[in-house]
PDB file of N, CA and C in Angstrom:
ATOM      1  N   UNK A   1      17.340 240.639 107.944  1.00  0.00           N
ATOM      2  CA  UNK A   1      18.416 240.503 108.901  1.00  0.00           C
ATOM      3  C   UNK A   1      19.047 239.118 108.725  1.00  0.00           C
ATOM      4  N   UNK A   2      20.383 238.865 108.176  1.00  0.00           N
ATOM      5  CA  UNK A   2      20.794 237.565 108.583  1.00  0.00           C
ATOM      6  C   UNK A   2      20.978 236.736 109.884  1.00  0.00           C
ATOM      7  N   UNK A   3      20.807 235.434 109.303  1.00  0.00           N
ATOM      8  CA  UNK A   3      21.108 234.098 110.884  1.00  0.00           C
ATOM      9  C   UNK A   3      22.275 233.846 111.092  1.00  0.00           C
ATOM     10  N   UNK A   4      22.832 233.945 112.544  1.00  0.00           N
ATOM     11  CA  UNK A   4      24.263 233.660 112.475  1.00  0.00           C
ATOM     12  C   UNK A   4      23.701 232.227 113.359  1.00  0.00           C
ATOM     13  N   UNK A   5      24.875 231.675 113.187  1.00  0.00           N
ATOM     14  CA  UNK A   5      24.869 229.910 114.243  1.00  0.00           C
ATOM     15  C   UNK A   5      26.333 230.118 114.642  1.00  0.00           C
ATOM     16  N   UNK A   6      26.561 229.855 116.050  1.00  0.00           N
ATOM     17  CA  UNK A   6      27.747 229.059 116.260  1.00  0.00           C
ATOM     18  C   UNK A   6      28.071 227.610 116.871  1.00  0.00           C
ATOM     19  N   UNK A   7      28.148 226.837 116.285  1.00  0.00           N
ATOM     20  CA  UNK A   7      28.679 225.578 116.356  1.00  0.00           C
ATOM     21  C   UNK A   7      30.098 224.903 117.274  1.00  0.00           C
ATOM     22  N   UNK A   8      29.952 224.140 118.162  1.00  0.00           N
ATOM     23  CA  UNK A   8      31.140 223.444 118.842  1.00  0.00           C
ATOM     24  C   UNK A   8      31.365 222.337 119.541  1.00  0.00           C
ATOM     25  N   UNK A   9      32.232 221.557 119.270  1.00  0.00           N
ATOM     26  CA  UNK A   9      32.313 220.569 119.875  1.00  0.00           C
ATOM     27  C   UNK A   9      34.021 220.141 120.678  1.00  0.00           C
ATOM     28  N   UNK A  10      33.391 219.369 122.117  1.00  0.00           N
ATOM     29  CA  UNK A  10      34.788 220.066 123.401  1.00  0.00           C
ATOM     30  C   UNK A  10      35.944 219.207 122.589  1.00  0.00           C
ATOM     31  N   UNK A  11      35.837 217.814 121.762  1.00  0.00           N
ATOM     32  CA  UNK A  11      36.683 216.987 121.341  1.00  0.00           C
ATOM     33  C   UNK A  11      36.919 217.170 120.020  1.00  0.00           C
ATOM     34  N   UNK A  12      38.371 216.617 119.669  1.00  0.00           N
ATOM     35  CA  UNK A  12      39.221 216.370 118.157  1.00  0.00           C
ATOM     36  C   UNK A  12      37.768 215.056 117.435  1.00  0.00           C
ATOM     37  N   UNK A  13      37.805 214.573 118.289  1.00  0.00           N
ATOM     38  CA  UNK A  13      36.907 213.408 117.746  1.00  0.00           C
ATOM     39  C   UNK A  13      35.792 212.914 117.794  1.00  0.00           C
ATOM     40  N   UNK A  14      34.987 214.346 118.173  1.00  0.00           N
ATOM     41  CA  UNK A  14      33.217 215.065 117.749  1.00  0.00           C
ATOM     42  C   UNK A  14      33.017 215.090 116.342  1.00  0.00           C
ATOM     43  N   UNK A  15      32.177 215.036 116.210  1.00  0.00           N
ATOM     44  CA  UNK A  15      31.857 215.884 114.603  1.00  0.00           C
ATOM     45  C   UNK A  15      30.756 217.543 114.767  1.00  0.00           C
ATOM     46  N   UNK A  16      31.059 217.807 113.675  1.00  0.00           N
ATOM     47  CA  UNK A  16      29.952 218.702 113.888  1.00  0.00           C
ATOM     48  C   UNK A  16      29.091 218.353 112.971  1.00  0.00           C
ATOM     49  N   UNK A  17      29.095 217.611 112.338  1.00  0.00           N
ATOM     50  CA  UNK A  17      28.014 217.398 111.693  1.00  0.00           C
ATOM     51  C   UNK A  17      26.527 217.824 111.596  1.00  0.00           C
ATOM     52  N   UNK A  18      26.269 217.227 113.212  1.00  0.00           N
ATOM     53  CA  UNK A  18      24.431 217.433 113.560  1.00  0.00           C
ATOM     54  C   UNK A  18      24.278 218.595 113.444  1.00  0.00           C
ATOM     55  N   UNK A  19      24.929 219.450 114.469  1.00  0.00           N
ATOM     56  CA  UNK A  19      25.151 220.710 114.482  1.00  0.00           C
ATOM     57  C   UNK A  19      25.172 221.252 113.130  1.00  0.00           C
ATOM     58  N   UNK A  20      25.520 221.213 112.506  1.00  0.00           N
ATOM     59  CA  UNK A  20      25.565 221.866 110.961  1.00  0.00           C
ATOM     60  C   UNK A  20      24.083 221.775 110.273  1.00  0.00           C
ATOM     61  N   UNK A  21      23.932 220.521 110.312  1.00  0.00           N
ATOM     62  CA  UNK A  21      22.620 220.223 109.928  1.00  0.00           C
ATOM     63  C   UNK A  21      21.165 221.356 110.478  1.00  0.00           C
ATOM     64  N   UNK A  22      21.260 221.124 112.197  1.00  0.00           N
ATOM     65  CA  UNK A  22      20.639 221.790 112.640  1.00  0.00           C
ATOM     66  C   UNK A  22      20.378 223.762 112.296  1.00  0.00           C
ATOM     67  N   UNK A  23      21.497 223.745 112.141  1.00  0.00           N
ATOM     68  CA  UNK A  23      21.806 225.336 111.715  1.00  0.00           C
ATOM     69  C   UNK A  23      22.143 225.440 110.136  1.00  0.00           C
ATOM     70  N   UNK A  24      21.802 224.808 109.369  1.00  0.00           N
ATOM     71  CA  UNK A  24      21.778 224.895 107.807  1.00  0.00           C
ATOM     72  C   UNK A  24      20.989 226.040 107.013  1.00  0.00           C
ATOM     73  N   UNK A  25      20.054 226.478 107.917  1.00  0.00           N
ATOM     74  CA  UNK A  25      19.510 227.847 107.636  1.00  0.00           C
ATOM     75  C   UNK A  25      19.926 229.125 107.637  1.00  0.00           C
ATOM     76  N   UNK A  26      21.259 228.959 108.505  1.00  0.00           N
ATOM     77  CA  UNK A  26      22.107 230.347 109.089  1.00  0.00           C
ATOM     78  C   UNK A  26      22.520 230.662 107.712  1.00  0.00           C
ATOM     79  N   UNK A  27      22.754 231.566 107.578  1.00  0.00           N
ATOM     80  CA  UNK A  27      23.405 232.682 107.027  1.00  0.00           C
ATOM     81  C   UNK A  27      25.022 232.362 107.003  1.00  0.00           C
ATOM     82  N   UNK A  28      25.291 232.578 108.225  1.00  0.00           N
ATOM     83  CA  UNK A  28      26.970 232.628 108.397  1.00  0.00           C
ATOM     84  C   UNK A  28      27.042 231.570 109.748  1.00  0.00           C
ATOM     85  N   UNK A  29      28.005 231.111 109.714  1.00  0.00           N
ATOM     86  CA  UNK A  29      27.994 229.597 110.479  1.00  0.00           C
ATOM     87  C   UNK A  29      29.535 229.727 110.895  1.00  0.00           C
ATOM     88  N   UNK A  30      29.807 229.897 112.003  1.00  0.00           N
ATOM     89  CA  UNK A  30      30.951 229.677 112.732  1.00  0.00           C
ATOM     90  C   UNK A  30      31.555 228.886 113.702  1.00  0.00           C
ATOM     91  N   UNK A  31      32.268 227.595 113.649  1.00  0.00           N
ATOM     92  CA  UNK A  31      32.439 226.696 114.182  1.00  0.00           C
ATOM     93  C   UNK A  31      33.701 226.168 114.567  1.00  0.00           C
ATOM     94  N   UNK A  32      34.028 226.140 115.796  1.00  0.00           N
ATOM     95  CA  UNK A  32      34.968 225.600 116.646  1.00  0.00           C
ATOM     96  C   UNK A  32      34.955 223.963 116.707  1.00  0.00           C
ATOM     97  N   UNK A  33      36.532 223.720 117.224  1.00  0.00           N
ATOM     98  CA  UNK A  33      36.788 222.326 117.966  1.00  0.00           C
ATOM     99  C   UNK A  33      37.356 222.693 119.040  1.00  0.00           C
ATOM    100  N   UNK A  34      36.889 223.223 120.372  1.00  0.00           N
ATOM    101  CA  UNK A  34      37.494 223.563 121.913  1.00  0.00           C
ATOM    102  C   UNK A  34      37.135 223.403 122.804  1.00  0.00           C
ATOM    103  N   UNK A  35      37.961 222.496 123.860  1.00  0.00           N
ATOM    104  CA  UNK A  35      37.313 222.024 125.075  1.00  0.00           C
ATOM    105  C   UNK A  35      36.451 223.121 125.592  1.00  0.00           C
ATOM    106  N   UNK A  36      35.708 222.740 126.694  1.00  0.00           N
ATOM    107  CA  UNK A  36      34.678 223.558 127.315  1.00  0.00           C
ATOM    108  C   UNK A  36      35.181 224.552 128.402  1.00  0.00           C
ATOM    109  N   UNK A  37      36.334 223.930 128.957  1.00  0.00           N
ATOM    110  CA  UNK A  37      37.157 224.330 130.252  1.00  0.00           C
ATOM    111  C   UNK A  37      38.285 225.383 129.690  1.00  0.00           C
ATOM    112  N   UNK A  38      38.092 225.498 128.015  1.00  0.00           N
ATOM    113  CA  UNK A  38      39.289 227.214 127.666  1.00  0.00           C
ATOM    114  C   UNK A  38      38.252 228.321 127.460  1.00  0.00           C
ATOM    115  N   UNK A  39      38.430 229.711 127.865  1.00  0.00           N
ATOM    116  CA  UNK A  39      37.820 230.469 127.617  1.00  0.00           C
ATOM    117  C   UNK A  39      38.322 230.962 126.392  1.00  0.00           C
ATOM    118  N   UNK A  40      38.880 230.142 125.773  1.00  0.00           N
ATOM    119  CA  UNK A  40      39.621 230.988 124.255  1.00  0.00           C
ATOM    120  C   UNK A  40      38.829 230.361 123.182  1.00  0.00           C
ATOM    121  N   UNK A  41      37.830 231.141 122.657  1.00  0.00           N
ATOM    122  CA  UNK A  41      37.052 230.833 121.454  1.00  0.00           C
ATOM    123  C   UNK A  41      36.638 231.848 120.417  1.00  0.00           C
ATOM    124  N   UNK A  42      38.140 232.166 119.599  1.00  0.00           N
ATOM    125  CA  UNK A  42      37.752 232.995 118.799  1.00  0.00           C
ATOM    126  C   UNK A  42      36.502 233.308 117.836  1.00  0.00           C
ATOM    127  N   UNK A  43      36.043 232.029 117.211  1.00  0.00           N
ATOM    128  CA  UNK A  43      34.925 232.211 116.635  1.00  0.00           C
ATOM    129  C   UNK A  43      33.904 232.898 117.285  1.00  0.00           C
ATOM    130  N   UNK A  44      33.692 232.046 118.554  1.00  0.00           N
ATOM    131  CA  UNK A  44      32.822 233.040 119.350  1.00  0.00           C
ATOM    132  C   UNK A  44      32.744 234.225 119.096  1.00  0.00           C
ATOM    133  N   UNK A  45      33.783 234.867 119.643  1.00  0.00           N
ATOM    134  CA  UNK A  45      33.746 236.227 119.889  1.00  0.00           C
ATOM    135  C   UNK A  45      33.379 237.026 118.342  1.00  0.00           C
TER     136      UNK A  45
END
């Protein structure tokens, strides 16, 4: 069965870095830059 990760951070001027790191095992890795306060997160979904 593959690992999915999704990754995000609420600011332009986060990194995802750690996050990447942390989930480097996934399979498929999907990652946003979107505040916390939009419910619009395509990757998500």
């Amino acid at each position: 069965m593959a690992k999915v990760g999704y990754a995000r951070v609420s600011s332009v001027g986060q990194s995802l870095d750690v996050q990447r790191e942390k989930l480097s095992d996934c399979d498929k890795l999907f990652e946003e830059k979107r505040s916390g306060t939009t419910n619009t997160r395509p990757q998500l979904k």
